[in-house]
N, C-alpha and C. Protein backbone atom coordinates (compact mmCIF):
# COMPACT_ATOMS: atom_id res chain seq x y z
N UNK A 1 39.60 -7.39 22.36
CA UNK A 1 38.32 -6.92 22.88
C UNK A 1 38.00 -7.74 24.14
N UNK A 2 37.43 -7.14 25.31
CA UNK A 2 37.25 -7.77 26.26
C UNK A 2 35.63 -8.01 26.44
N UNK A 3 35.96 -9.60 27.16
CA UNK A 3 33.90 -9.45 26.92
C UNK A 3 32.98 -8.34 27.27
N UNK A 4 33.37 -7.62 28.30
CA UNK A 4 32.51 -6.19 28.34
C UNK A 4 31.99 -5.51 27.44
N UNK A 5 33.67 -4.97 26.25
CA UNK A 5 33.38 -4.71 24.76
C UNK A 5 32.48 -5.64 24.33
N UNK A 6 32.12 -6.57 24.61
CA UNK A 6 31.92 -7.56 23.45
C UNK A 6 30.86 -7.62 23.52
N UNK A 7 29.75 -7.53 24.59
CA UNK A 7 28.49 -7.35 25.39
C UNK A 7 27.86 -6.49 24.90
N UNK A 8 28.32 -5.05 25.06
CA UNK A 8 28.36 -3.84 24.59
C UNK A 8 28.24 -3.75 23.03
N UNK A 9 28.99 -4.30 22.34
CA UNK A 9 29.28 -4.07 21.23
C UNK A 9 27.58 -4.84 20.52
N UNK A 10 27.45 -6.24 20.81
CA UNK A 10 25.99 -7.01 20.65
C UNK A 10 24.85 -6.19 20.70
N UNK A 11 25.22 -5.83 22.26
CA UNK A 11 23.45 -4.92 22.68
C UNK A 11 23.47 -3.91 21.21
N UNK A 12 24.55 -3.02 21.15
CA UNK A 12 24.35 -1.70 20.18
C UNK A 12 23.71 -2.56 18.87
N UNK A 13 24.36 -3.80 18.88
CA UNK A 13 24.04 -4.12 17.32
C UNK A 13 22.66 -4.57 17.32
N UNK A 14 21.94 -5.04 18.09
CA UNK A 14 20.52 -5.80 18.46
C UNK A 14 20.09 -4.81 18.73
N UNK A 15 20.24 -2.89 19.27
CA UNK A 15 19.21 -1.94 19.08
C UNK A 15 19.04 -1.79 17.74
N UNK A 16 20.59 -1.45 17.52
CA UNK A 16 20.37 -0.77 15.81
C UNK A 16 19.58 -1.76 14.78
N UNK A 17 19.83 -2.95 14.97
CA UNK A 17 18.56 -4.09 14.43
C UNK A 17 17.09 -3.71 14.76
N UNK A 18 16.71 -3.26 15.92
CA UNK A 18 15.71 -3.34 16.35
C UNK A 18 15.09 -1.83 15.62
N UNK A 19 15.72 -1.00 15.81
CA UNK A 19 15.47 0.47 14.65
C UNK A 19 15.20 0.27 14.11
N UNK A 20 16.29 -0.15 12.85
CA UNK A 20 15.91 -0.58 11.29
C UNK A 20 14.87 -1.45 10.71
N UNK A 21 14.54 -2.73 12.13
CA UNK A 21 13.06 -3.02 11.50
C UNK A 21 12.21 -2.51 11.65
N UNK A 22 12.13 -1.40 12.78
CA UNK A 22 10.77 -0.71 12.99
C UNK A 22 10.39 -0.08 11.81
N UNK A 23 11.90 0.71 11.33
CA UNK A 23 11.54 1.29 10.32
C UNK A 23 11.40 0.75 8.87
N UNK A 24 12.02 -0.57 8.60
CA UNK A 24 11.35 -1.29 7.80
C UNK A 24 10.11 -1.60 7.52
N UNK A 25 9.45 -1.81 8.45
CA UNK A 25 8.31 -2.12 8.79
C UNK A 25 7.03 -1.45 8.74
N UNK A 26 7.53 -0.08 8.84
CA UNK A 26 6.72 1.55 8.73
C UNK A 26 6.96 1.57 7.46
N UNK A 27 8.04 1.98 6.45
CA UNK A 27 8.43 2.08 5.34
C UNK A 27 7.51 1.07 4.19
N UNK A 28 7.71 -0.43 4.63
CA UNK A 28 6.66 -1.52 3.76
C UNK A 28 5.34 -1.64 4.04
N UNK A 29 4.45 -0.51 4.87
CA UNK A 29 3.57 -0.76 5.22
C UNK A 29 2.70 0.13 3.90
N UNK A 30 1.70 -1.21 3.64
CA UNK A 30 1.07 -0.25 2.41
C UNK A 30 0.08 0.74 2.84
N UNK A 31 -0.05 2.08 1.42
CA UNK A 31 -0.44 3.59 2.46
C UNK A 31 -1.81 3.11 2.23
N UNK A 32 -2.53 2.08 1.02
CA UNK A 32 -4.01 2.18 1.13
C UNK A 32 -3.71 0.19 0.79
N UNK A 33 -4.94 -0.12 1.46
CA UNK A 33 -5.17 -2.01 1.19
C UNK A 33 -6.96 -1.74 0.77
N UNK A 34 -7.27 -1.26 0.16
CA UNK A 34 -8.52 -1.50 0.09
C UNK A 34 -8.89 -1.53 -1.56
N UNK A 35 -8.82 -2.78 -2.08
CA UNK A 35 -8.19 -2.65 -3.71
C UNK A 35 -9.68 -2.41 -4.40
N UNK A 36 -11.03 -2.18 -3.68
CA UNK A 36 -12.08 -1.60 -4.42
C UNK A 36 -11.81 -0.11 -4.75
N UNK A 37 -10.68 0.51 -4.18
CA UNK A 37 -10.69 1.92 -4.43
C UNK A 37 -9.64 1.74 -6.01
N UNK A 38 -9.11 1.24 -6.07
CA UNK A 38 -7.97 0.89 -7.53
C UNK A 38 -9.02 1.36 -9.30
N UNK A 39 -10.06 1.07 -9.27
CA UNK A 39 -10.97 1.53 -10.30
C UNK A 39 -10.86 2.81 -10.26
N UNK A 40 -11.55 3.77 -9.34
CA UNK A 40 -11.45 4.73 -8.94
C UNK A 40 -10.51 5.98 -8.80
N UNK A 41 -9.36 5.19 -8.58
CA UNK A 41 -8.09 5.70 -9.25
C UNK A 41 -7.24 5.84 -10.71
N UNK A 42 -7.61 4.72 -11.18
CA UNK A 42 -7.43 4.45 -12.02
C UNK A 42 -8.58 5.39 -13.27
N UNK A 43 -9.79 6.02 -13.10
CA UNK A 43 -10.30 6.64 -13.61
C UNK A 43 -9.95 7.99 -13.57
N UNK A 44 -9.47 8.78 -12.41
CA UNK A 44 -8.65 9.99 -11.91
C UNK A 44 -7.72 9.70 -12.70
N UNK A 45 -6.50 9.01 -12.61
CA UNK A 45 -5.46 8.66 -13.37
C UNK A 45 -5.24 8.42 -15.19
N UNK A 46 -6.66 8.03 -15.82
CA UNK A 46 -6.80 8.44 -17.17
C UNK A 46 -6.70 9.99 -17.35
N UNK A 47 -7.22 10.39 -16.79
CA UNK A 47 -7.59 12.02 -16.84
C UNK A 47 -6.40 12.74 -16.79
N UNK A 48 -5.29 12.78 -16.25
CA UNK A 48 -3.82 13.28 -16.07
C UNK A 48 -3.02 13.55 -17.66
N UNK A 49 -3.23 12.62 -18.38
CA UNK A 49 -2.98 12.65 -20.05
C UNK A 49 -1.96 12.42 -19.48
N UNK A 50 -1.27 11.11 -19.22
CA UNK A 50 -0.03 10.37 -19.19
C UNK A 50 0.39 10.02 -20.51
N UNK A 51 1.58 10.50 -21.00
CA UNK A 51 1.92 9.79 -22.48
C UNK A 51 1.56 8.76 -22.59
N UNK A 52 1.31 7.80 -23.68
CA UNK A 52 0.60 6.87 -23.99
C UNK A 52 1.52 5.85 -23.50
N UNK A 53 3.04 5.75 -24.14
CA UNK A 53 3.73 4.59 -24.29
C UNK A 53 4.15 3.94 -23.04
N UNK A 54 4.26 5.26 -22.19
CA UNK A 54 4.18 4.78 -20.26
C UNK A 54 2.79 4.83 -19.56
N UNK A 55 1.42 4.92 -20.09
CA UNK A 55 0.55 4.98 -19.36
C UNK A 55 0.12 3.76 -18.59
N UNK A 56 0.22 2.50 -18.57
CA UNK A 56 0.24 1.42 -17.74
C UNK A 56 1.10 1.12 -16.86
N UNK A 57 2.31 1.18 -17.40
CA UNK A 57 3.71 1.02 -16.61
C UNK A 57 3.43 2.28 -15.47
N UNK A 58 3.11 3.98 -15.95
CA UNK A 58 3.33 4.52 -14.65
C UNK A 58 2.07 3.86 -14.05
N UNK A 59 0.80 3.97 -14.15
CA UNK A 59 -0.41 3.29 -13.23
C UNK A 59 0.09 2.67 -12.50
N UNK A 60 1.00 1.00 -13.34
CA UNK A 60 1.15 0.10 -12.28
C UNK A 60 2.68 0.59 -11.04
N UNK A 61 3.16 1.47 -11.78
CA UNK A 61 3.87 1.65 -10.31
C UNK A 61 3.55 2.26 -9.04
N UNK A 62 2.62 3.64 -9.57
CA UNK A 62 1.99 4.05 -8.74
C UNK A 62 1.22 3.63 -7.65
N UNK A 63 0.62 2.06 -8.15
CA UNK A 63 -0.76 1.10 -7.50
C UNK A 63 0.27 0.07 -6.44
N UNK A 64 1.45 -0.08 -7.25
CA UNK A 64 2.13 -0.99 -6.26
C UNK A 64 2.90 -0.34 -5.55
N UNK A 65 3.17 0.86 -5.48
CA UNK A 65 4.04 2.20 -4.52
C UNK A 65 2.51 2.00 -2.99
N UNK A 66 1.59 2.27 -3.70
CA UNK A 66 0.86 2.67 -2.63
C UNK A 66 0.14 1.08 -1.88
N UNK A 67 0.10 -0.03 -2.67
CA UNK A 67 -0.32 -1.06 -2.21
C UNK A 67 0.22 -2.13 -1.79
N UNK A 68 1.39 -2.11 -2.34
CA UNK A 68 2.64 -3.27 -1.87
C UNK A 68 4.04 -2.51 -1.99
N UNK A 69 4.45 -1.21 -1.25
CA UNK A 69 5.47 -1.10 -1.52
C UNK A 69 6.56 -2.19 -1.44
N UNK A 70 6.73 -3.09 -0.56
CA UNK A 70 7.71 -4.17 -0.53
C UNK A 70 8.34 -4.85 -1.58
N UNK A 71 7.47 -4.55 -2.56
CA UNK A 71 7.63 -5.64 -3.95
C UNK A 71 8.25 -4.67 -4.64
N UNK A 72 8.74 -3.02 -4.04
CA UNK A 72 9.62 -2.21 -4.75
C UNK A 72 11.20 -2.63 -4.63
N UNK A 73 11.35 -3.23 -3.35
CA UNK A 73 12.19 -3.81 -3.49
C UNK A 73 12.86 -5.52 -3.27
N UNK A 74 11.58 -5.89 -3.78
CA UNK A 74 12.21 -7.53 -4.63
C UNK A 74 11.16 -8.70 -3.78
N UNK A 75 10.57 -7.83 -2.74
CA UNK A 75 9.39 -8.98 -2.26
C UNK A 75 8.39 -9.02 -3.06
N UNK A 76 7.26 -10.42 -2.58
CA UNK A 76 6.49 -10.83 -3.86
C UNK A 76 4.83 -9.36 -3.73
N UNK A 77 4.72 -9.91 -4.55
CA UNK A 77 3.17 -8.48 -4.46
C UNK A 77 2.24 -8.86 -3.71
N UNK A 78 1.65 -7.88 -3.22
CA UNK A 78 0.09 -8.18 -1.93
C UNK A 78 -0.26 -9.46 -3.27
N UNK A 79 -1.10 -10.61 -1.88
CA UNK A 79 -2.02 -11.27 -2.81
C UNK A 79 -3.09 -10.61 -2.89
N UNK A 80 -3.50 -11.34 -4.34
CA UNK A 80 -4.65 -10.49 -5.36
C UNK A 80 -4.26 -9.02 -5.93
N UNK A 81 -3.82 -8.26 -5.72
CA UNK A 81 -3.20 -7.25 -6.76
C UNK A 81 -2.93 -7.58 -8.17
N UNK A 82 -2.46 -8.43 -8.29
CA UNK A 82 -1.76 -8.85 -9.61
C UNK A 82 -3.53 -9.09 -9.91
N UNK A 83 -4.53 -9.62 -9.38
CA UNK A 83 -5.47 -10.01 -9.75
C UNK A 83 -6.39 -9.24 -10.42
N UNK A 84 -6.91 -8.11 -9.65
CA UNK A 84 -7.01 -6.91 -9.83
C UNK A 84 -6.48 -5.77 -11.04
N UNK A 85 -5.37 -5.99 -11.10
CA UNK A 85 -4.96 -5.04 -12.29
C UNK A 85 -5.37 -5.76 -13.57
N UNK A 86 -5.01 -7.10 -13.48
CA UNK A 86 -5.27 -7.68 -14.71
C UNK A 86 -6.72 -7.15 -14.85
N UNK A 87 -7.37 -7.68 -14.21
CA UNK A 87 -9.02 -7.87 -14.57
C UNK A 87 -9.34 -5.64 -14.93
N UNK A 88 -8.51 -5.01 -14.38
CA UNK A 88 -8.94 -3.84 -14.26
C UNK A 88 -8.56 -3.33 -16.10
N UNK A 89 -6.98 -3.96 -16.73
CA UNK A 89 -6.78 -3.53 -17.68
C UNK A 89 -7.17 -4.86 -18.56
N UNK A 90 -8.10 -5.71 -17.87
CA UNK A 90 -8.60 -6.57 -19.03
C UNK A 90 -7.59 -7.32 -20.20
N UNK A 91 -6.46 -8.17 -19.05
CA UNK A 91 -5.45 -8.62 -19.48
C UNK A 91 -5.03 -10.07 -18.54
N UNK A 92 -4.06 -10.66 -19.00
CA UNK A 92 -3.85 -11.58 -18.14
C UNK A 92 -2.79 -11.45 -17.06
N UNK A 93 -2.58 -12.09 -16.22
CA UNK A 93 -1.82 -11.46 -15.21
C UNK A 93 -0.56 -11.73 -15.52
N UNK A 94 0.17 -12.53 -16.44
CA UNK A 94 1.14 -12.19 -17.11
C UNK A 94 1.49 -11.02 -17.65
N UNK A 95 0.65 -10.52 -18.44
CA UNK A 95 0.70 -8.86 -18.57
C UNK A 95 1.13 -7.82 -17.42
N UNK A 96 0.35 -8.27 -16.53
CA UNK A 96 1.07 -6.98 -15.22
C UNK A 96 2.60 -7.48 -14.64
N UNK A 97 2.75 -8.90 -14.87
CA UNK A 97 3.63 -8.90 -14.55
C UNK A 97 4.74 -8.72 -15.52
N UNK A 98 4.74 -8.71 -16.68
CA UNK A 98 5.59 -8.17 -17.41
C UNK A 98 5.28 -6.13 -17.35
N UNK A 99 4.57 -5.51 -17.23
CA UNK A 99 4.16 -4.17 -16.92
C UNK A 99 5.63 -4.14 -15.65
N UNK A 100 5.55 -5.18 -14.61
CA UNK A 100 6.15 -4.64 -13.45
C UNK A 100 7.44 -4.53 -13.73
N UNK A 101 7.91 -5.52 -14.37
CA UNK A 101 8.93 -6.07 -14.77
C UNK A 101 9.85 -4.99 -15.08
N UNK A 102 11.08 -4.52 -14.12
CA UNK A 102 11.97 -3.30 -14.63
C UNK A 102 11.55 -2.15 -14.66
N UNK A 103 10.27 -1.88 -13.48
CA UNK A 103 9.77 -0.33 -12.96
C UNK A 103 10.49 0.27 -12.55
N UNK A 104 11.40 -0.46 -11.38
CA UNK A 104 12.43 0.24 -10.45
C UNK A 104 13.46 0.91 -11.19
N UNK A 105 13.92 -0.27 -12.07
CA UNK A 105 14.85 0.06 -12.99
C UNK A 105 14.67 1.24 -13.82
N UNK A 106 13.55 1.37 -14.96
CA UNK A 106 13.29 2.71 -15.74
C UNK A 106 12.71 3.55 -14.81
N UNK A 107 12.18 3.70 -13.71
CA UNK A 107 12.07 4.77 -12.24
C UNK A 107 13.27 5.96 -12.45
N UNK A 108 14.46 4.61 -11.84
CA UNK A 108 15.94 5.23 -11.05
C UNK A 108 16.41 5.64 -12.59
N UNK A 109 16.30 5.10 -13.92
CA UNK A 109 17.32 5.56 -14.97
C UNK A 109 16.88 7.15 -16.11
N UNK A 110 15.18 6.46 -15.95
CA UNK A 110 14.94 7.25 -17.26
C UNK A 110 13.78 8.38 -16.61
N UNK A 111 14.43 8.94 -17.04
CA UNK A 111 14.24 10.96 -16.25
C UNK A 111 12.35 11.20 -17.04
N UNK A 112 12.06 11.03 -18.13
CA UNK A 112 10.58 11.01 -18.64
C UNK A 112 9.94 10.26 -17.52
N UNK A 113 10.21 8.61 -17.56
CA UNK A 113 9.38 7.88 -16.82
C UNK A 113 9.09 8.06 -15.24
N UNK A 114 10.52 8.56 -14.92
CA UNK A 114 10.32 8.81 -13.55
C UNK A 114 9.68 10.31 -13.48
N UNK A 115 9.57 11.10 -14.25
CA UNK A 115 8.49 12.59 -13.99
C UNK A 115 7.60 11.84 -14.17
N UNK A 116 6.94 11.03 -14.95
CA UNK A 116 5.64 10.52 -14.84
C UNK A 116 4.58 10.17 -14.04
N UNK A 117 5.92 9.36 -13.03
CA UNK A 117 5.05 8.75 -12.08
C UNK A 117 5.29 9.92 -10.83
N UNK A 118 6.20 10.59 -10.80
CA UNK A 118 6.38 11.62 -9.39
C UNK A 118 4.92 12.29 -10.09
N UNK A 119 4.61 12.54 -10.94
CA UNK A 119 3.57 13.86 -11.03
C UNK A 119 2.49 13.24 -11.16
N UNK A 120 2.41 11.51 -11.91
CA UNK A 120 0.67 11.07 -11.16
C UNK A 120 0.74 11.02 -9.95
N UNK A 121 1.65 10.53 -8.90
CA UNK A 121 1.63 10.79 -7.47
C UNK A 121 0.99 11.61 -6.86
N UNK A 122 1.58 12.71 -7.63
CA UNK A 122 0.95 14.29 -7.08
C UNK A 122 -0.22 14.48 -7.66
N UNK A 123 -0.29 14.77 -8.65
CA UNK A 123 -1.82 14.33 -9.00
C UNK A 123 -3.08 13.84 -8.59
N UNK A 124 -2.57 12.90 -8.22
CA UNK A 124 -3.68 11.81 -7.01
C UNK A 124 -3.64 12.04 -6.22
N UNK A 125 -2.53 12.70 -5.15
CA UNK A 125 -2.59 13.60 -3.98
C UNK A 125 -1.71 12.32 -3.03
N UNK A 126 -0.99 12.01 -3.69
CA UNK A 126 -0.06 10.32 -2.92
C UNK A 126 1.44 10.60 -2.89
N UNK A 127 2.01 11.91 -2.79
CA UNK A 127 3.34 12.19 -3.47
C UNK A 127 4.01 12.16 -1.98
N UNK A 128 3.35 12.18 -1.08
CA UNK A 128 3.92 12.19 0.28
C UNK A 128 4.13 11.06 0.88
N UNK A 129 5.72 10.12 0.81
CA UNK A 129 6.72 9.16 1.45
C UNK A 129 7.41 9.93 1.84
């Protein structure tokens, strides 16, 4: 390769860097930050008749889809969220974080859980990523 290639070859790689964070960046941007609206939802969201045994687990994915997507994939959660849910399901925040614990995972595997949460999405009118 001659340094020309080699010049060439950098710049392409430092645009295509420069893409992918934009679009990183668009992608992790949460769709709502205003966590007084989370009650509110969360009252819409009783109303859906979510099976019982996933009704927290889908909530909390839904709340962290729309409020911290980043933490969908492995970054830490908006601060105070975790704060918030607890106090909302009147639990300790150990609880949500065991709730979070393997969302992605039963999401991508298990076909019930993941209709769950695609159709509170829609439901709430949030189905559009």
């Amino acid at each position: 390769m001659t340094l020309r290639n080699y010049i060439t070859t950098i710049e392409g790689a430092k645009r295509a860097r420069e893409i992918a964070t934009r679009k990183e960046n668009r992608l992790l941007a949460p769709r709502l930050t205003d966590y007084n609206l989370i009650p509110e939802i969360y009252g819409r969201y009783k109303t859906l008749g979510v099976r019982r045994e996933f009704s927290r687990r889908v909530f909390v994915l839904v709340i962290v889809s729309l409020y911290s997507p980043k933490s969908l994939v492995g970054y830490k959660l908006n601060e105070g969220l975790r704060d918030r849910l607890a106090a909302l399901f009147m639990c300790e925040r150990s609880l949500v974080s065991h709730l979070m614990r393997n969302t992605i995972f039963w999401y991508k595997n298990d076909k019930s859980y993941q209709d769950a949460v695609n159709l509170a999405l829609e439901e709430l009118g949030y189905s559009d990523f």
